[in-house]
PDB file of N, CA and C in Angstrom:
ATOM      1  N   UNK A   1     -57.762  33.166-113.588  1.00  0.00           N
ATOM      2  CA  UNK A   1     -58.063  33.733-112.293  1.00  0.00           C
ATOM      3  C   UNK A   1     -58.609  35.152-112.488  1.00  0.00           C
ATOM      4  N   UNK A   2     -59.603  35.456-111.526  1.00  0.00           N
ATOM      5  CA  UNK A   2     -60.418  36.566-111.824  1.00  0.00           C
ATOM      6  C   UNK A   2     -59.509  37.611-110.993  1.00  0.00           C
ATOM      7  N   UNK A   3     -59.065  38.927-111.486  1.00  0.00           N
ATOM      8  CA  UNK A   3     -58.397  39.847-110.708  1.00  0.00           C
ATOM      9  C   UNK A   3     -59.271  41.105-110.055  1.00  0.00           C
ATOM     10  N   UNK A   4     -58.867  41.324-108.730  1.00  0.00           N
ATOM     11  CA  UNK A   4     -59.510  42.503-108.255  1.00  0.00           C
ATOM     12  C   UNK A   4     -58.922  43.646-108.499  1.00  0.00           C
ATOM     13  N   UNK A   5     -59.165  44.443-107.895  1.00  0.00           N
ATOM     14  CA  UNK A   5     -58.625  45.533-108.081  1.00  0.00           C
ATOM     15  C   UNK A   5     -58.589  46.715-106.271  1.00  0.00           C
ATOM     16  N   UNK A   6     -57.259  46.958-105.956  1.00  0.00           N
ATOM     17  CA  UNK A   6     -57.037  47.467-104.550  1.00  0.00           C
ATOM     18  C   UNK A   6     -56.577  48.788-104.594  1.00  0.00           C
ATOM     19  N   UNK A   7     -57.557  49.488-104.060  1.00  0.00           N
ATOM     20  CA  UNK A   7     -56.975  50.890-104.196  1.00  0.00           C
ATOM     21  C   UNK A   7     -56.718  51.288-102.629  1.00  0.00           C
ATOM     22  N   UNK A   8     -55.483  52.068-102.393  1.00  0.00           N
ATOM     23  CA  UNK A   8     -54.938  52.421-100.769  1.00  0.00           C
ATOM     24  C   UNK A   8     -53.933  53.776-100.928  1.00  0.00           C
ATOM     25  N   UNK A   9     -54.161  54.062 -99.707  1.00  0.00           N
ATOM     26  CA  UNK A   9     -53.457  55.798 -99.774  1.00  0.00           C
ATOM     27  C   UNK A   9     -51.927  55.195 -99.188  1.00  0.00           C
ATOM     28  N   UNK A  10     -51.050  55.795 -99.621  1.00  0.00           N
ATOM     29  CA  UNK A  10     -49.568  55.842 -99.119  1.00  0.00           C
ATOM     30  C   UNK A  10     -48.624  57.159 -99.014  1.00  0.00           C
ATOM     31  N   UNK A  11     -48.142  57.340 -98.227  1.00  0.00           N
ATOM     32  CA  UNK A  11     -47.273  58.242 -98.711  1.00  0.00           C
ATOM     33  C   UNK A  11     -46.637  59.059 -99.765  1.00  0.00           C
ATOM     34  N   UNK A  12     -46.135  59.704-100.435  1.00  0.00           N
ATOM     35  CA  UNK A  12     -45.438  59.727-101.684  1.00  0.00           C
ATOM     36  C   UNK A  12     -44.300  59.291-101.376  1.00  0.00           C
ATOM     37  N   UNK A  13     -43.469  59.020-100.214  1.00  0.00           N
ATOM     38  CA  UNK A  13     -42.413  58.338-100.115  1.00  0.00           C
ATOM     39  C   UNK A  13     -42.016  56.731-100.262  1.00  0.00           C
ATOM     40  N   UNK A  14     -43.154  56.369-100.045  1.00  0.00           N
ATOM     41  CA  UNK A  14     -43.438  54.832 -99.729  1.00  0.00           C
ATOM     42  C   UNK A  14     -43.664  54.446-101.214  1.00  0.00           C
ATOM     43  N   UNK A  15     -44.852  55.856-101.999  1.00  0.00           N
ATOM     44  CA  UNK A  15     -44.813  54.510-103.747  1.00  0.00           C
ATOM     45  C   UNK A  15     -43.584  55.070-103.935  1.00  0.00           C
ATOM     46  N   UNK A  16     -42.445  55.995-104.015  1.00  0.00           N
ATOM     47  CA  UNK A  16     -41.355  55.752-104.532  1.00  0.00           C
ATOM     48  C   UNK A  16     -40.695  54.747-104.179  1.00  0.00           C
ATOM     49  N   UNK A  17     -40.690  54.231-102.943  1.00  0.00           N
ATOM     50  CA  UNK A  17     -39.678  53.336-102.645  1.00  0.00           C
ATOM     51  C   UNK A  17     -40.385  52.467-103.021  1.00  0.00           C
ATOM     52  N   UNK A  18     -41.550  51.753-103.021  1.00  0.00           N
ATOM     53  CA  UNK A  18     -42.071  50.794-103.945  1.00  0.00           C
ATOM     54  C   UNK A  18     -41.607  50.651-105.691  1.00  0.00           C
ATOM     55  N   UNK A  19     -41.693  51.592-106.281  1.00  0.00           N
ATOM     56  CA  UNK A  19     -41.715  51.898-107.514  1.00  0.00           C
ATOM     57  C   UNK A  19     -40.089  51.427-107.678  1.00  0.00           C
ATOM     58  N   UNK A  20     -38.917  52.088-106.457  1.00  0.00           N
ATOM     59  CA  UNK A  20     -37.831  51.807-106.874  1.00  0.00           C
ATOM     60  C   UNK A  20     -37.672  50.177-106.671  1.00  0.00           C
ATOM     61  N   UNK A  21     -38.493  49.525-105.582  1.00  0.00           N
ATOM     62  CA  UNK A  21     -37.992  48.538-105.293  1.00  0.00           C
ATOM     63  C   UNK A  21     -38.187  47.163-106.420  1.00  0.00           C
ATOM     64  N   UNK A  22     -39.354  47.687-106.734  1.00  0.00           N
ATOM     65  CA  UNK A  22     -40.133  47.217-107.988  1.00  0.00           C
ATOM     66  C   UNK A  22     -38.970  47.182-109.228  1.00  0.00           C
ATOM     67  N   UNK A  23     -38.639  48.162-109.497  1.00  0.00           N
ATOM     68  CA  UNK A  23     -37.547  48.150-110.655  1.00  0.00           C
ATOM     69  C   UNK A  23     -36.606  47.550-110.138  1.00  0.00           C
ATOM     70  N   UNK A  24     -35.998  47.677-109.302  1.00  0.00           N
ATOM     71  CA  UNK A  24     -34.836  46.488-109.187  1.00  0.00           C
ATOM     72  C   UNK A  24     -34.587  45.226-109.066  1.00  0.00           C
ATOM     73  N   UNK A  25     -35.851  44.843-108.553  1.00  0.00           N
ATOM     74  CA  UNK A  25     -35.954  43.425-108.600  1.00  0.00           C
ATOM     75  C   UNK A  25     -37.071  42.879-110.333  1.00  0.00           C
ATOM     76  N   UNK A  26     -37.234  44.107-110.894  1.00  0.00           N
ATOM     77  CA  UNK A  26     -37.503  43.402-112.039  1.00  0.00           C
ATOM     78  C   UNK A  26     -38.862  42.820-111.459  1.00  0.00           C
ATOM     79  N   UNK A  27     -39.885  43.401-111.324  1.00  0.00           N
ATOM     80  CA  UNK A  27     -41.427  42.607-111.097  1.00  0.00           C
ATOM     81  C   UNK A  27     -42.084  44.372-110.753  1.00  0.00           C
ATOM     82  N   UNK A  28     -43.239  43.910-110.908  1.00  0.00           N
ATOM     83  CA  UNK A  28     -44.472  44.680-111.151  1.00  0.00           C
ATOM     84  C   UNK A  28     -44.598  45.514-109.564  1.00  0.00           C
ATOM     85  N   UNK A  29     -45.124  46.414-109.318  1.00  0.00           N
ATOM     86  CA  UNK A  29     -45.280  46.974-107.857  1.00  0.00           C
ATOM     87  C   UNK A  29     -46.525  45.952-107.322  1.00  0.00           C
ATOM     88  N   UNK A  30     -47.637  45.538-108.195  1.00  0.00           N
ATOM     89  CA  UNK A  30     -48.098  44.284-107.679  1.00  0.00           C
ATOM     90  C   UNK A  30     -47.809  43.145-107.476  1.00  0.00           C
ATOM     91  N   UNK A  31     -46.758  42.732-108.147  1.00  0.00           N
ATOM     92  CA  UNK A  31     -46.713  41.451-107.572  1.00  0.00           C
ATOM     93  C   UNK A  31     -45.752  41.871-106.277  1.00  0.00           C
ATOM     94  N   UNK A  32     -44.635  42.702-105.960  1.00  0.00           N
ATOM     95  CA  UNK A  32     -44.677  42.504-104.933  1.00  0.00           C
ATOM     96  C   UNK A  32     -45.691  42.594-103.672  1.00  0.00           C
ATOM     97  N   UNK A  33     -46.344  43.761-103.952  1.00  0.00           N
ATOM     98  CA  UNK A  33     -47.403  43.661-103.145  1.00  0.00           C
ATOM     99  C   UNK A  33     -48.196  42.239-102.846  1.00  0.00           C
ATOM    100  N   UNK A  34     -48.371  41.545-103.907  1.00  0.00           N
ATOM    101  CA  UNK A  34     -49.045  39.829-103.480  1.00  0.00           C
ATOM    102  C   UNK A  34     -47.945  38.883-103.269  1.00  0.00           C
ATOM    103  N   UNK A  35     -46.546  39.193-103.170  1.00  0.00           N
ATOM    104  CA  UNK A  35     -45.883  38.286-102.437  1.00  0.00           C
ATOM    105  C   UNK A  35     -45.727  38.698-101.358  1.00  0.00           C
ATOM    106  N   UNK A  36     -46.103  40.063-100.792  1.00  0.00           N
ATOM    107  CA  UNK A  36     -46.005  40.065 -99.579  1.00  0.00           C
ATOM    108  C   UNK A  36     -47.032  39.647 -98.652  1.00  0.00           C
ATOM    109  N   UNK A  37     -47.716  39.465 -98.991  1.00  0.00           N
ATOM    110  CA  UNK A  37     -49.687  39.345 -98.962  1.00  0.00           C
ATOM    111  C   UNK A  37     -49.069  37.517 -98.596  1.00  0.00           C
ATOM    112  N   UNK A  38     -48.448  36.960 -99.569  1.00  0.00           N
ATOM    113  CA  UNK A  38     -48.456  35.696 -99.622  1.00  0.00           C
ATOM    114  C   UNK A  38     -47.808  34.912 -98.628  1.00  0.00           C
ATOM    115  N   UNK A  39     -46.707  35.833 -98.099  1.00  0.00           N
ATOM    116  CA  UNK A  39     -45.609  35.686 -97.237  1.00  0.00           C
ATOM    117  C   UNK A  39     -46.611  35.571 -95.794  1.00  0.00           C
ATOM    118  N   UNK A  40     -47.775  36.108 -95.356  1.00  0.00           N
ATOM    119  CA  UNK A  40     -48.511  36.661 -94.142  1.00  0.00           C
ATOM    120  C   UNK A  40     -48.914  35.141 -93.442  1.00  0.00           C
ATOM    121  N   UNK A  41     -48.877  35.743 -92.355  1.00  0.00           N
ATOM    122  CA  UNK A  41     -49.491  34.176 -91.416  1.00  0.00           C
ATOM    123  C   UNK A  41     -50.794  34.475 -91.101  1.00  0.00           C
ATOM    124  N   UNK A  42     -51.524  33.679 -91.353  1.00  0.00           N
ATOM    125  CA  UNK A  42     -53.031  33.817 -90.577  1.00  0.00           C
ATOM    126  C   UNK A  42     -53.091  32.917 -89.576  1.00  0.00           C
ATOM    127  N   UNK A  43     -54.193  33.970 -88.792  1.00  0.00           N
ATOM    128  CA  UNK A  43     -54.097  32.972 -87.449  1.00  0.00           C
ATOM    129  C   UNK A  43     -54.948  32.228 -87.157  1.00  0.00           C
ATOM    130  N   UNK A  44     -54.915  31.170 -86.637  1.00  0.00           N
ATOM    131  CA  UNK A  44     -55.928  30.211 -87.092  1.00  0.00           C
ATOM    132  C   UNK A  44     -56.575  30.115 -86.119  1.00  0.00           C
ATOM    133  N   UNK A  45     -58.271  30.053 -86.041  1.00  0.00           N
ATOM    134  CA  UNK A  45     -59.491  30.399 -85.419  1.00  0.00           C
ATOM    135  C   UNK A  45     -59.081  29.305 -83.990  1.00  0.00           C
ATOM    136  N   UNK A  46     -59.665  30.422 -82.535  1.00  0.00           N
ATOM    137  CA  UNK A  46     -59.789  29.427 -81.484  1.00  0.00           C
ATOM    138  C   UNK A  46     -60.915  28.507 -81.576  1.00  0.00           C
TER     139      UNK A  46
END
């Protein structure tokens, strides 16, 4: 699979709490980011 690459402004509070959340659950700050991505509902066209 071909990977992109996402660049986005955050807080400095928010990548810490990413960064911490990331370490505790043991996974990458991206992959949570694409399980949350994965978790999303799209809405499906009228």
């Amino acid at each position: 699979m071909e990977r992109e690459r996402l660049s986005l402004r955050v807080s400095k509070s928010r990548l810490e709490k990413l960064r911490r959340i990331a370490e505790q659950r043991e996974k990458t700050m991206t992959q949570l980011v694409e399980d949350w991505i994965d978790k999303l509902k799209e809405e499906k066209p009228s």
